[in-house]
Protein backbone atom coordinates (compact mmCIF):
# COMPACT_ATOMS: atom_id res chain seq x y z
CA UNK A 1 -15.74 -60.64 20.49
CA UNK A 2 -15.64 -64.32 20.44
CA UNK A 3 -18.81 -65.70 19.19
CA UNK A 4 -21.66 -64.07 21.58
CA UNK A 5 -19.20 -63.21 23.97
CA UNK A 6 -16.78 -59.96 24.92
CA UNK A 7 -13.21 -61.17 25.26
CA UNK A 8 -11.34 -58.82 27.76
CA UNK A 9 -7.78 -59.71 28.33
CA UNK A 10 -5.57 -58.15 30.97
CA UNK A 11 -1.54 -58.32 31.62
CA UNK A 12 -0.29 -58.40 34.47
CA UNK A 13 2.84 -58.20 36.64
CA UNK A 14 2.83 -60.08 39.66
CA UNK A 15 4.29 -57.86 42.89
CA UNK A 16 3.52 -60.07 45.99
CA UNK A 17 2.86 -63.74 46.57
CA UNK A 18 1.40 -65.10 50.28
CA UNK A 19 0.66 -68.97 50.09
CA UNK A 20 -2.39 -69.33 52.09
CA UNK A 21 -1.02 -73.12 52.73
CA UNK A 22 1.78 -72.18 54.47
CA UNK A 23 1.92 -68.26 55.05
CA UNK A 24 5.30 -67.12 52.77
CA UNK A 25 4.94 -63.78 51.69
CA UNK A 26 7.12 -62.46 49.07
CA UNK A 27 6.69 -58.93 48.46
CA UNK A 28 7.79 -56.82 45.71
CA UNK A 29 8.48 -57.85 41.96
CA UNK A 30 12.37 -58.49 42.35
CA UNK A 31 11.69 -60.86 44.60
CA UNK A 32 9.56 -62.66 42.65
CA UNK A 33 11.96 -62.44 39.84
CA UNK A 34 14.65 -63.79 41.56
CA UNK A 35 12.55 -66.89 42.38
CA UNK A 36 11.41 -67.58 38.78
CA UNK A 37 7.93 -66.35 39.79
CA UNK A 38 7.84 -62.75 38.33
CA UNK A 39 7.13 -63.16 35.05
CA UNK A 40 3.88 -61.21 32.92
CA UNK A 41 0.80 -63.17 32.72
CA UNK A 42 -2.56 -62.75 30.86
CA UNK A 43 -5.83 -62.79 32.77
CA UNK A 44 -9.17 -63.34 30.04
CA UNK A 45 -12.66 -62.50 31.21
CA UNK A 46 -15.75 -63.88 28.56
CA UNK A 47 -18.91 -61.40 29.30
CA UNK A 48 -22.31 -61.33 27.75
CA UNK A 49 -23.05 -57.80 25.87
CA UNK A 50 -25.73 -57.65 27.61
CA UNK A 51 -24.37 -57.87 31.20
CA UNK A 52 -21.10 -56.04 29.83
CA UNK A 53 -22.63 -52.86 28.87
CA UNK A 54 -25.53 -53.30 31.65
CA UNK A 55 -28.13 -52.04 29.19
CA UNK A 56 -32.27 -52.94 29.64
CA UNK A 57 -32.97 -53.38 25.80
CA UNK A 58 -36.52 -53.09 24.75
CA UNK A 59 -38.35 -54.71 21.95
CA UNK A 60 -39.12 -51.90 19.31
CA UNK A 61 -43.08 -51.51 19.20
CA UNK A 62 -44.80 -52.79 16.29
CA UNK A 63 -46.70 -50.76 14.15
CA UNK A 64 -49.86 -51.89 12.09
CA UNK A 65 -49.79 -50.30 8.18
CA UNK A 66 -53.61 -50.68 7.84
């Protein structure tokens, strides 16, 4: 956790590449190695607990001692 947050962190391995600007497609990772491009990287994702673990949490009912 980071502060109020979840921290999820993913690695990857790229194994395609298509530029939507000008339509190259490089598939598979040795081509992307061979073009500098194929190297790991490391996606992070920040949730709230409360969203992460999709729970409805009620207030615990209070009780009078009288």
């Amino acid at each position: 956790m980071k502060g109020d947050f979840i921290v999820i962190r993913q690695i990857m391995l790229p194994t395609s590449l298509k530029c939507t600007a000008c339509g190259l497609t490089i598939s598979g990772h040795a081509a992307l190695h061979a073009v500098d491009l194929g190297g790991q990287f490391t996606a992070t994702s920040y949730y709230d607990p409360v969203d992460y673990y999709g729970g409805v949490f009620e207030p615990e009912e209070e009780y009078d001692n009288e």
